[in-house]
N, C-alpha and C. Protein backbone atom coordinates (compact mmCIF):
# COMPACT_ATOMS: atom_id res chain seq x y z
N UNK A 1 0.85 -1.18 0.00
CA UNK A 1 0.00 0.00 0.00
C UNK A 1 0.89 1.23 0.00
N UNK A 2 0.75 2.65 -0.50
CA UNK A 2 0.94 3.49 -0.55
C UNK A 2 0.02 4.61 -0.24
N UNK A 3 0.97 5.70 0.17
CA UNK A 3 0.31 7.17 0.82
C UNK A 3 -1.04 7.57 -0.12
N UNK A 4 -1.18 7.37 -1.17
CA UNK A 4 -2.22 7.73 -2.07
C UNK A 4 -3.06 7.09 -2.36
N UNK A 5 -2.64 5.49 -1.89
CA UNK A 5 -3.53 4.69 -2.22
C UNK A 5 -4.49 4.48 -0.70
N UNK A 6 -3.80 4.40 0.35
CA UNK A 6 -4.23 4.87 1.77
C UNK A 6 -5.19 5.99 1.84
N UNK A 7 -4.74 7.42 1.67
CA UNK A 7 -5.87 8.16 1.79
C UNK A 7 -6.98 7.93 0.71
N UNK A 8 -6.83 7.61 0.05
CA UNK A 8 -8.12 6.88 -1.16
C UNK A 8 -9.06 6.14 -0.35
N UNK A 9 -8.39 4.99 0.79
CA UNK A 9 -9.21 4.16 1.29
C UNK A 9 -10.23 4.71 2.31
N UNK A 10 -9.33 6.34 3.07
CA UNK A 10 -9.85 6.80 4.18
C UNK A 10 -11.01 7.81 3.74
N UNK A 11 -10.43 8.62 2.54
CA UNK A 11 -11.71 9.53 2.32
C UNK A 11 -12.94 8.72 1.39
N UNK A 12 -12.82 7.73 0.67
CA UNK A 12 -14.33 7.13 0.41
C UNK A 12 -14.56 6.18 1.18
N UNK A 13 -13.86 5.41 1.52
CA UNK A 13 -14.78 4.09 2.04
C UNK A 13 -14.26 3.99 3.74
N UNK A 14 -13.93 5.07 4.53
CA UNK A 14 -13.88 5.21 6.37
C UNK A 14 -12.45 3.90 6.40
N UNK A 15 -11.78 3.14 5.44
CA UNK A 15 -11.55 2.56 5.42
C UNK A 15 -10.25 2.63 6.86
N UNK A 16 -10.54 1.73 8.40
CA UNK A 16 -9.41 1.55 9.25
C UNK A 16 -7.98 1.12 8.53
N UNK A 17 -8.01 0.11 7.69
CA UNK A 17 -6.42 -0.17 6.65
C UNK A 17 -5.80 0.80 6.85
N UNK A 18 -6.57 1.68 5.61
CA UNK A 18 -5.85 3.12 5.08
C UNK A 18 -5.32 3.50 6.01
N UNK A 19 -6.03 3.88 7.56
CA UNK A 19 -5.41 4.93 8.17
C UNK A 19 -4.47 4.19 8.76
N UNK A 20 -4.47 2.89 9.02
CA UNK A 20 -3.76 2.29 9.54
C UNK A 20 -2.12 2.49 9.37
N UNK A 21 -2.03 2.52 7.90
CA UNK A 21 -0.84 2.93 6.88
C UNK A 21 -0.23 4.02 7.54
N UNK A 22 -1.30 4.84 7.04
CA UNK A 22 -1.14 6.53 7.84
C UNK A 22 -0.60 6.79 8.88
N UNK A 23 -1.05 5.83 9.63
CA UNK A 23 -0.26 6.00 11.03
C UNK A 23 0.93 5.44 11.46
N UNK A 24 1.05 4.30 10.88
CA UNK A 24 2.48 3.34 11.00
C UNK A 24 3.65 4.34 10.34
N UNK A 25 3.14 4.58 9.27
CA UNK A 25 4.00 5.76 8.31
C UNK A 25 4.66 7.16 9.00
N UNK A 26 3.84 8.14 9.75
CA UNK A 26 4.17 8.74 10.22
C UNK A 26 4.36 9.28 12.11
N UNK A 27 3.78 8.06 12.84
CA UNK A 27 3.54 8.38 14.27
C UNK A 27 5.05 8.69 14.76
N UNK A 28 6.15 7.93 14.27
CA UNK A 28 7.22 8.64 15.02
C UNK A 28 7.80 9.89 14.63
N UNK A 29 7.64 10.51 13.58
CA UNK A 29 7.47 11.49 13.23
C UNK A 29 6.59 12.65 13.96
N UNK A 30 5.47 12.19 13.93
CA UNK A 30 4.73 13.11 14.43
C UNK A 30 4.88 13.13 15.98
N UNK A 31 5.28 11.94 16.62
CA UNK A 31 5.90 11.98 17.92
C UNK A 31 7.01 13.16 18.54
N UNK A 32 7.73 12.67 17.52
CA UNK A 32 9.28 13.69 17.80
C UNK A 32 9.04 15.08 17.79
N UNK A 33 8.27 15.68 16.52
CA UNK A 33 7.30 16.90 16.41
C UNK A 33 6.72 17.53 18.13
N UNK A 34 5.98 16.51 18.20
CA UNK A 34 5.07 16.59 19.73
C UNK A 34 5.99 17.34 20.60
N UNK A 35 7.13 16.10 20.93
CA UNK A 35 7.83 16.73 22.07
C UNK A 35 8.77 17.41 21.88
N UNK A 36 8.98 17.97 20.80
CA UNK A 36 10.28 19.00 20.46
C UNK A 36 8.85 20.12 20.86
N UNK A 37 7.90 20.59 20.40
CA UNK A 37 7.16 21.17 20.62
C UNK A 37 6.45 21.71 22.04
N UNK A 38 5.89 20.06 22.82
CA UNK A 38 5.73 20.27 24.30
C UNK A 38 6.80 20.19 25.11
N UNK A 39 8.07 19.47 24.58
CA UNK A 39 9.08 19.13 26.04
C UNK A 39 8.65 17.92 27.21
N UNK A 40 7.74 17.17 26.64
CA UNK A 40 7.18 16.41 28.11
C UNK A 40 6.59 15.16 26.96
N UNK A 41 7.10 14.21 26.94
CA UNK A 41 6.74 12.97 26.17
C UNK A 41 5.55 12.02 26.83
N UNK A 42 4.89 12.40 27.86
CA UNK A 42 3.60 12.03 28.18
C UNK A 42 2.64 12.97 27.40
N UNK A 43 2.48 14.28 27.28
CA UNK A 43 1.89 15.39 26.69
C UNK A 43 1.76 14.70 25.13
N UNK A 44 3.34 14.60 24.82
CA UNK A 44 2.78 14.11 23.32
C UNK A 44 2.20 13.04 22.99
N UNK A 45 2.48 11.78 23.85
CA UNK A 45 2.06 10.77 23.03
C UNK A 45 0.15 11.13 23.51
N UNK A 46 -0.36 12.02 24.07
CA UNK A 46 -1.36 12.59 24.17
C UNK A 46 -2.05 13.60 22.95
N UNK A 47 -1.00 14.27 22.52
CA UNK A 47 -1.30 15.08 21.96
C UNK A 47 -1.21 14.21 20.36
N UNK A 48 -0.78 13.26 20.55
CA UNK A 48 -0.36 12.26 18.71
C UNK A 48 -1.86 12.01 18.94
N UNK A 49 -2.25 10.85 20.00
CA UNK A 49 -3.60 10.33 19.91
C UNK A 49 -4.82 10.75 19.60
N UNK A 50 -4.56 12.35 19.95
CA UNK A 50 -6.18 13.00 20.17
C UNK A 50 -5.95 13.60 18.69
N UNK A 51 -4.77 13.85 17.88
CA UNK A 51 -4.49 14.62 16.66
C UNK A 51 -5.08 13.67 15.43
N UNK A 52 -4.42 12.48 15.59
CA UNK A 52 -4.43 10.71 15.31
C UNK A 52 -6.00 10.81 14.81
N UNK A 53 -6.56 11.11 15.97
CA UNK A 53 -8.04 10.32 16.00
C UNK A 53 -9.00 11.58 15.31
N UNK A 54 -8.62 12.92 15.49
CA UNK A 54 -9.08 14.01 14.88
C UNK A 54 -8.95 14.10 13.34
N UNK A 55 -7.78 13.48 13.04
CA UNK A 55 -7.45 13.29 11.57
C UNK A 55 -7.91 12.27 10.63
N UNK A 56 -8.84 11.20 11.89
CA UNK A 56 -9.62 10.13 11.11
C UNK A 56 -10.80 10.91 11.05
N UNK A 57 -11.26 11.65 12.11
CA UNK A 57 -12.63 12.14 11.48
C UNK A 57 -12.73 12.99 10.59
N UNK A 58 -11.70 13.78 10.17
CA UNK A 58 -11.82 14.51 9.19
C UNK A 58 -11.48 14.34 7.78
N UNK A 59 -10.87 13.36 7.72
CA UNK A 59 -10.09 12.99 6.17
C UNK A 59 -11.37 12.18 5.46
N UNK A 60 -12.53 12.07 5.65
CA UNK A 60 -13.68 11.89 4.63
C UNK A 60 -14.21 12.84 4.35
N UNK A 61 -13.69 14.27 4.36
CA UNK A 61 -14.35 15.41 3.92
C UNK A 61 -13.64 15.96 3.21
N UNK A 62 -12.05 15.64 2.75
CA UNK A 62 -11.49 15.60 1.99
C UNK A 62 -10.53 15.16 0.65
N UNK A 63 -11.60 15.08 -0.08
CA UNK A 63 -10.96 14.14 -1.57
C UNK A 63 -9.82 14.70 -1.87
N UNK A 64 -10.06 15.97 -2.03
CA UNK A 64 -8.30 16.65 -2.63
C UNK A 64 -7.03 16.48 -1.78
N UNK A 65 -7.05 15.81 -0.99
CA UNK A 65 -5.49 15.32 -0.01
C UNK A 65 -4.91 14.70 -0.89
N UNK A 66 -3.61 15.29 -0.98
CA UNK A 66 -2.64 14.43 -1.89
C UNK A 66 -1.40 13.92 -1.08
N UNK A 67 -1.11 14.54 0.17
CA UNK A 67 -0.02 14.08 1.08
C UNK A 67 -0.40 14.36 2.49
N UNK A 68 -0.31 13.08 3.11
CA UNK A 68 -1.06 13.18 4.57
C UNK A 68 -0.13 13.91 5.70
N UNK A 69 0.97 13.48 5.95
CA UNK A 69 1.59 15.01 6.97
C UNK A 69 1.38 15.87 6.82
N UNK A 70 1.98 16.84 5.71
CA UNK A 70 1.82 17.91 6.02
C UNK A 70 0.51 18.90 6.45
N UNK A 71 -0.61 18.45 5.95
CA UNK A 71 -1.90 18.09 6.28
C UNK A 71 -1.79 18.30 7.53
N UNK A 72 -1.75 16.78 8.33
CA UNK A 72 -1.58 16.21 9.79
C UNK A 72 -1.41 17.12 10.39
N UNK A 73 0.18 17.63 10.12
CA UNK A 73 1.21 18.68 10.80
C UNK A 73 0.50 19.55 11.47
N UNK A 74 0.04 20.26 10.84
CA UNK A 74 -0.58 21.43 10.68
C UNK A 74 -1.88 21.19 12.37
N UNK A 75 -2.12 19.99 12.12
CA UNK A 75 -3.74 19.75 12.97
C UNK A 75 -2.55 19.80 14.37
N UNK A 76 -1.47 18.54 14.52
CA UNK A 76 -0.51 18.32 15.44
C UNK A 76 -0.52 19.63 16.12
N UNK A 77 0.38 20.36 15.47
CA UNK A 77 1.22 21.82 15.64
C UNK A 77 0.36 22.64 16.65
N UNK A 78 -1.12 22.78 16.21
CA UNK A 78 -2.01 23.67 16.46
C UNK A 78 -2.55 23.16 17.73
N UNK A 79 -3.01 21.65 17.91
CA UNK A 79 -2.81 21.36 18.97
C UNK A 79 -1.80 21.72 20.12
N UNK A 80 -0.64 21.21 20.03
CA UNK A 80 0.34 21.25 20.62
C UNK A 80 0.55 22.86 21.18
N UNK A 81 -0.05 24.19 20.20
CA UNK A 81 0.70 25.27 20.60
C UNK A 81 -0.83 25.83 21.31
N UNK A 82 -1.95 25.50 20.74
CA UNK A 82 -2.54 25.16 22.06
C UNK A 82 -2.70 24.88 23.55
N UNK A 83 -1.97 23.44 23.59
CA UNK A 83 -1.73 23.04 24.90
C UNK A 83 -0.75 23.91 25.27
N UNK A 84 0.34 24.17 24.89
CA UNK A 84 0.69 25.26 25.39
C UNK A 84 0.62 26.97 26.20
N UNK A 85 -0.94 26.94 25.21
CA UNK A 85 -0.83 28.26 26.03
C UNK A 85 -2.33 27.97 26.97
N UNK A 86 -2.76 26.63 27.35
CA UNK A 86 -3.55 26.22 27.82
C UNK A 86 -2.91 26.57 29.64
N UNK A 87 -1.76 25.74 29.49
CA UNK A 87 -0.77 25.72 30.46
C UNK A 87 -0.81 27.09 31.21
N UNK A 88 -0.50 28.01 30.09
CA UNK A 88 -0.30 29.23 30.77
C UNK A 88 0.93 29.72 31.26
N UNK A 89 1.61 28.66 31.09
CA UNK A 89 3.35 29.33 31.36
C UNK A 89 4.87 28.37 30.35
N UNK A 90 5.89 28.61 30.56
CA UNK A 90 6.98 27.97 29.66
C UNK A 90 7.29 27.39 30.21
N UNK A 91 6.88 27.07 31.63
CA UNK A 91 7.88 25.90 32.24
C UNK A 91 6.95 24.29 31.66
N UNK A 92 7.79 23.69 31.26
CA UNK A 92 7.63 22.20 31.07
C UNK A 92 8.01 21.35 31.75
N UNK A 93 8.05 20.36 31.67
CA UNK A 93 8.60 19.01 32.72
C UNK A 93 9.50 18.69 32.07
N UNK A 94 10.98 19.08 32.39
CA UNK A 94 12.49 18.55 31.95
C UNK A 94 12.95 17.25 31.86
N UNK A 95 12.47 17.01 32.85
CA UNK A 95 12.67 15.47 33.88
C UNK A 95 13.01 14.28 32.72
N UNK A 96 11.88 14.63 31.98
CA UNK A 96 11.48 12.71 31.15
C UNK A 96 12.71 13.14 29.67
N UNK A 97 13.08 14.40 29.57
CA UNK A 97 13.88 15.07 28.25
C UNK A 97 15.65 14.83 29.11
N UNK A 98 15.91 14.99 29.69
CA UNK A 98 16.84 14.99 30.93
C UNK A 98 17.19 13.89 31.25
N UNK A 99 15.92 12.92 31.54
CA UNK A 99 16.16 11.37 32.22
C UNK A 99 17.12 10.07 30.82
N UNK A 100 16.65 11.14 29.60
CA UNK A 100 16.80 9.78 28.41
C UNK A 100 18.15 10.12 27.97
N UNK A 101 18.49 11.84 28.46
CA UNK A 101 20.12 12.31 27.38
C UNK A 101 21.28 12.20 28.81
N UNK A 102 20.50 11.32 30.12
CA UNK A 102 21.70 11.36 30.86
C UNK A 102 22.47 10.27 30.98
N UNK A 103 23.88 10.36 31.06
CA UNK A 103 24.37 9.09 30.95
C UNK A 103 24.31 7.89 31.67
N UNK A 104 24.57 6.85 31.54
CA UNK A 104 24.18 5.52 31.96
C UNK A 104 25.04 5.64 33.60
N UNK A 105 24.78 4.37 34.07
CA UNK A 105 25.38 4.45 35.47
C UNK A 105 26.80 3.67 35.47
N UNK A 106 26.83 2.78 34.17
CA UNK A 106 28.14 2.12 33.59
C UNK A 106 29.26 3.33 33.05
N UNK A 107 30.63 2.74 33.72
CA UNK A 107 31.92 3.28 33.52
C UNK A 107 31.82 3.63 31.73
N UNK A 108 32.40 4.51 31.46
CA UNK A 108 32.54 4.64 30.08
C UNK A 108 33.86 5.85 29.70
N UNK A 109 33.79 5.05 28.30
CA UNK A 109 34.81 6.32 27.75
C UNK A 109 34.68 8.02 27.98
N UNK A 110 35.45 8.86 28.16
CA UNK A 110 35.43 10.00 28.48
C UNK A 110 34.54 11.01 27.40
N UNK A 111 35.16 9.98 25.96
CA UNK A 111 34.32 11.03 25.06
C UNK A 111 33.13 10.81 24.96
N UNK A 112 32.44 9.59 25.32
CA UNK A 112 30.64 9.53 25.33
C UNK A 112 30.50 10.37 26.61
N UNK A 113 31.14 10.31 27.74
CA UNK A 113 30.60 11.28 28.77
C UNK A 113 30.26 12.87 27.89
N UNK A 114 31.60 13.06 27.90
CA UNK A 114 31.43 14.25 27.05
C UNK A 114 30.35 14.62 25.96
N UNK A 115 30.08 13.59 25.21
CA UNK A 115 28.92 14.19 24.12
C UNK A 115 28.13 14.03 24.64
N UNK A 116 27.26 13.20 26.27
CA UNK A 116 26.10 12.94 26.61
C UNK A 116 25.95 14.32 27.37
N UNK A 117 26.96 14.65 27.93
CA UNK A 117 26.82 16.32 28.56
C UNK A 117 26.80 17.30 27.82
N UNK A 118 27.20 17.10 26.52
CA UNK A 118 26.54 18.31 25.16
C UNK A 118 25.42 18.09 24.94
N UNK A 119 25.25 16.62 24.86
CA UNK A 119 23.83 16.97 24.54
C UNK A 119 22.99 17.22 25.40
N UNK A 120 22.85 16.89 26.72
CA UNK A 120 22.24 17.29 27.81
C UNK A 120 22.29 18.68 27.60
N UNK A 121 23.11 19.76 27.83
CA UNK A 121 22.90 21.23 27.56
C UNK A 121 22.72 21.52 26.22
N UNK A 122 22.06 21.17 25.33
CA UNK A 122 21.39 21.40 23.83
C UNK A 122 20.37 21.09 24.77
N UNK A 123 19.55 19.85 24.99
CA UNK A 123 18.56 19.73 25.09
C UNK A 123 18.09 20.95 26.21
N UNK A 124 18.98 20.82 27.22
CA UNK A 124 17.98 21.92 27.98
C UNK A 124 18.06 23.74 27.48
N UNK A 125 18.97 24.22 26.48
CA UNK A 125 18.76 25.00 26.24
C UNK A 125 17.17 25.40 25.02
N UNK A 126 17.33 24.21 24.17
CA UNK A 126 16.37 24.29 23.82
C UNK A 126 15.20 23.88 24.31
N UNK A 127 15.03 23.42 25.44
CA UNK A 127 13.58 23.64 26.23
C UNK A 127 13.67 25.03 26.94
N UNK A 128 14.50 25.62 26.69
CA UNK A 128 14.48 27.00 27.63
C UNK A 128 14.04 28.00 26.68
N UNK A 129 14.13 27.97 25.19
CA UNK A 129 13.33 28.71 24.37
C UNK A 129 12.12 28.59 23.81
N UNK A 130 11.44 29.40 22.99
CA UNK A 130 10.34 29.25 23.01
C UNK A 130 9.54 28.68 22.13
N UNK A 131 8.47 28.40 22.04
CA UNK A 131 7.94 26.36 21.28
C UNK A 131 8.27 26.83 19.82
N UNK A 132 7.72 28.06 19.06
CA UNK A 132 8.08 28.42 18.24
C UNK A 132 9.47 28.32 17.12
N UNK A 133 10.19 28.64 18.58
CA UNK A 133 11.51 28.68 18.34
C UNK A 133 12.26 27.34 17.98
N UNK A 134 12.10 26.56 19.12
CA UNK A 134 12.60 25.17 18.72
C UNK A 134 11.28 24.28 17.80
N UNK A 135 10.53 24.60 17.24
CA UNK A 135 10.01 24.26 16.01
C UNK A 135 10.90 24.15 14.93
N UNK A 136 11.10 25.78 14.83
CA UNK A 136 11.89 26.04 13.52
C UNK A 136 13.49 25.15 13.51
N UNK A 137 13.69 25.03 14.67
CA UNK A 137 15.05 24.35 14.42
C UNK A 137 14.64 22.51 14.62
N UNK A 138 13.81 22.31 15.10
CA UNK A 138 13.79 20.66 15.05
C UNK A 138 13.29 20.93 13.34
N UNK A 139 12.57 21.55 12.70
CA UNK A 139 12.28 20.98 11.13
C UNK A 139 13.55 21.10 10.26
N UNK A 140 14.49 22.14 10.63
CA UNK A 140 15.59 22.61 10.03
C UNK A 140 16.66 21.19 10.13
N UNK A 141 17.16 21.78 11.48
CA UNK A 141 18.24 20.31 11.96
C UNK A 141 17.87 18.97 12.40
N UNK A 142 16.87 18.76 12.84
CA UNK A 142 16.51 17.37 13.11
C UNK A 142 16.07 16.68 12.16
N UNK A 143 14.98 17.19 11.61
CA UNK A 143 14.52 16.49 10.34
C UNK A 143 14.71 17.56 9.00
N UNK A 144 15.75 17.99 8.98
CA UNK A 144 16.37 18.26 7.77
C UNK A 144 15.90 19.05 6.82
N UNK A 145 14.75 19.61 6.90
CA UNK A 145 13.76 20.25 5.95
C UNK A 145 14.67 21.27 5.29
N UNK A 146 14.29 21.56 3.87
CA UNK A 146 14.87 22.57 3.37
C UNK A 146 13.89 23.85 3.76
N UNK A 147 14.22 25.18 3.40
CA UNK A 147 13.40 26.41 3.63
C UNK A 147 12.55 26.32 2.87
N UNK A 148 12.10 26.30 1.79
CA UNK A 148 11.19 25.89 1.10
C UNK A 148 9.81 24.47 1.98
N UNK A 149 10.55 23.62 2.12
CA UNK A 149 9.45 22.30 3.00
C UNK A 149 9.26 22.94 4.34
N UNK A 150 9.73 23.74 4.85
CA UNK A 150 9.06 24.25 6.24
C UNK A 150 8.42 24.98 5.76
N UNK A 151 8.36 26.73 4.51
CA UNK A 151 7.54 26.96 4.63
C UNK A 151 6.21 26.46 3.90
N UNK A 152 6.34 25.16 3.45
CA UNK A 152 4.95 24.16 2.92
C UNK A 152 4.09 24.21 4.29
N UNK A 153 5.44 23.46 5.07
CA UNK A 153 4.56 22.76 6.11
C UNK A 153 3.94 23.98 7.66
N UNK A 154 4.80 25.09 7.21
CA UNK A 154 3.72 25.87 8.17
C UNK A 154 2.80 27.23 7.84
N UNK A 155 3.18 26.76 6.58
CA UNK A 155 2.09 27.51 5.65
C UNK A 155 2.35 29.27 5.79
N UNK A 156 3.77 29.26 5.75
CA UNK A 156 4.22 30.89 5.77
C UNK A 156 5.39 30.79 4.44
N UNK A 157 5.75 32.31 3.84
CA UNK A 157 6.49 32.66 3.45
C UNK A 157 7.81 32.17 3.67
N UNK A 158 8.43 31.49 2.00
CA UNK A 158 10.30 31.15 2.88
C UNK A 158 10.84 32.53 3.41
N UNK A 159 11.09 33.45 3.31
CA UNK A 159 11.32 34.71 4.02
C UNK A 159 11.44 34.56 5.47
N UNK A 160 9.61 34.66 5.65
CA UNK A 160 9.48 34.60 7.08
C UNK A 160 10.20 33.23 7.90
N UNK A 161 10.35 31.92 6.67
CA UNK A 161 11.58 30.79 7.85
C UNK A 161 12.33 31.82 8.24
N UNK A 162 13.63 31.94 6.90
CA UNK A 162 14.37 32.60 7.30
C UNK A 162 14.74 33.47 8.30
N UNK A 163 13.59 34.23 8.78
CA UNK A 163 13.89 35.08 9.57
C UNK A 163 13.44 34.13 10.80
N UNK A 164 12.69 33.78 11.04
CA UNK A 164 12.79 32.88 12.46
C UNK A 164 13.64 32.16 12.69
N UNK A 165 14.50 31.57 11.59
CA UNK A 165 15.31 30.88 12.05
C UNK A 165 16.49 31.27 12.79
N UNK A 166 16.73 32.42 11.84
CA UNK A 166 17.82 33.80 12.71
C UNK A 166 17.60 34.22 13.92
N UNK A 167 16.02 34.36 14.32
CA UNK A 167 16.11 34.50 15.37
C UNK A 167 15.49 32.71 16.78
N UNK A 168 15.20 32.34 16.07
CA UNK A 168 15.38 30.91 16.76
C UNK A 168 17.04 30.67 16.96
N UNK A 169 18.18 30.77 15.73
CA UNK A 169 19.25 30.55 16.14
C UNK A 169 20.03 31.47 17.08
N UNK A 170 19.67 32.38 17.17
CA UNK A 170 20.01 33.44 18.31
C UNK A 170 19.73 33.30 19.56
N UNK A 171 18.57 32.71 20.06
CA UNK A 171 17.81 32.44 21.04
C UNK A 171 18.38 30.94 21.40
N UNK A 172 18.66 30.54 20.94
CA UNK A 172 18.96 29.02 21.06
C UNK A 172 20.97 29.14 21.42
N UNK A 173 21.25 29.98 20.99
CA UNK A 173 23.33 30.28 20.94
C UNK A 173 23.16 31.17 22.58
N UNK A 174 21.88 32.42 22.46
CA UNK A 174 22.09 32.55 24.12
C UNK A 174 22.02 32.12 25.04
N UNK A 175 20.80 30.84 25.31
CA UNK A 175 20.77 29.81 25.98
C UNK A 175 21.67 28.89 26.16
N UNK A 176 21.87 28.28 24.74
CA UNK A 176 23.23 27.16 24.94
C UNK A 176 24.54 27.90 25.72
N UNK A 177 24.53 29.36 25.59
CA UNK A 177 25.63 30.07 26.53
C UNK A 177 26.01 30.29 27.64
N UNK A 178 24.25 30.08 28.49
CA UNK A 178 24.13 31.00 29.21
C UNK A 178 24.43 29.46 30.45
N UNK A 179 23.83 28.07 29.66
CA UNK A 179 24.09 26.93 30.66
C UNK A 179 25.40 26.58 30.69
N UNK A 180 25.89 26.69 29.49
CA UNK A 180 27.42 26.11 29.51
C UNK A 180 28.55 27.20 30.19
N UNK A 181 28.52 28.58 30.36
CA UNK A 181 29.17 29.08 31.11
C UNK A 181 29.16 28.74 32.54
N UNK A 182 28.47 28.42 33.29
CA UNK A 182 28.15 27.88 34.29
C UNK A 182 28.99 26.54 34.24
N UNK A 183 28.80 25.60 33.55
CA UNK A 183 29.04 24.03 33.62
C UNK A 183 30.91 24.57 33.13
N UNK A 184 31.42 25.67 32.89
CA UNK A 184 32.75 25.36 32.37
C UNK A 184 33.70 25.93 33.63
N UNK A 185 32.20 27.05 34.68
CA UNK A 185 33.11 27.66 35.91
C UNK A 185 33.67 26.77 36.64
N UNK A 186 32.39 25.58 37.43
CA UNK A 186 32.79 24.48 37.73
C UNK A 186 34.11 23.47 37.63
N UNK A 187 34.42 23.12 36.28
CA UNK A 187 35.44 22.78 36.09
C UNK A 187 36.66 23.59 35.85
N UNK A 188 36.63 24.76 35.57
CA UNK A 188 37.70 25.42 36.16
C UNK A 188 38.17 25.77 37.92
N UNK A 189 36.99 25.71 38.49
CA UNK A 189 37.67 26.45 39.71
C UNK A 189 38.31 25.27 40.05
């Protein structure tokens, strides 16, 4: 089966298969999305399900779908920045983002220590900016999007990437600065 032949099944005939496809195809995707977005991997696999199940009721009202993410995305996203300002504030739950990039309790080489503590301060700098912000850079660097496929998928001007990204990458270099000066006093004094 294929993406076209899948939504074929979902918008005439309710067909479970189709979406079935649909979902095998993109849930870790749309996962990773989630929590680059919320920061809290209980939230998302919440926020996949209720998006998931929103996207079955609606894809029989649309024959003209020709590609189901970006579509999806769009329902995900809106959710997600939703729950966000549902919340009412930026603090997220670090904990479960924190618990997976820290290193093991086994002896190890110096240089996996080392990259598990870079990446530990990436990750928490980019939960320290704002959902927006690390949007633009999980579509950029994580999943690779060119400027052009982000602005498909968030339905703005390549321009306007551009410029968020400048300032997503700004926001993201003061943060990554602002933890690692700290973590380098330490080992100097």
């Amino acid at each position: 089966m294929n993406e076209k032949y899948a939504i074929a099944l979902c918008v005439r005939h309710r067909d479970p298969a189709g979406f079935e496809f649909l979902v095998r195809q993109y849930r870790r995707e749309a996962f990773c999305h989630a929590v680059a977005l919320l920061g809290n991997v209980q939230d998302a696999e919440d926020a996949c399900q209720e998006c998931f199940a929103r996207a079955y009721r609606a894809l029989p009202g649309l024959p003209g779908l020709e590609r189901f993410y970006p579509w999806f995305y769009r329902i995900l996203r809106n959710h997600c920045l939703n729950a966000l300002e549902r919340r009412g504030t930026q603090e997220r739950n670090r904990s479960e983002v924190e618990r997976r990039c820290a290193p093991a309790a086994i002896p190890r080489p110096q240089a996996d220590l080392d990259r598990d503590e870079r990446q530990g301060q990436i990750w928490a700098a980019l939960d320290r900016i704002e959902a927006e912000q690390r949007e633009i850079l999980v579509l950029k660097y994580l999943d690779g999007l060119t400027y052009r496929d982000i602005a498909l998928r968030l339905g703005i001007p390549r321009g306007t990437v551009m410029s968020r990204l400048y300032h997503a990458r700004r926001a993201f270099r003061r943060e990554f600065r602002r933890r690692e000066i700290p973590a380098m006093e330490g080992v100097c004094r």
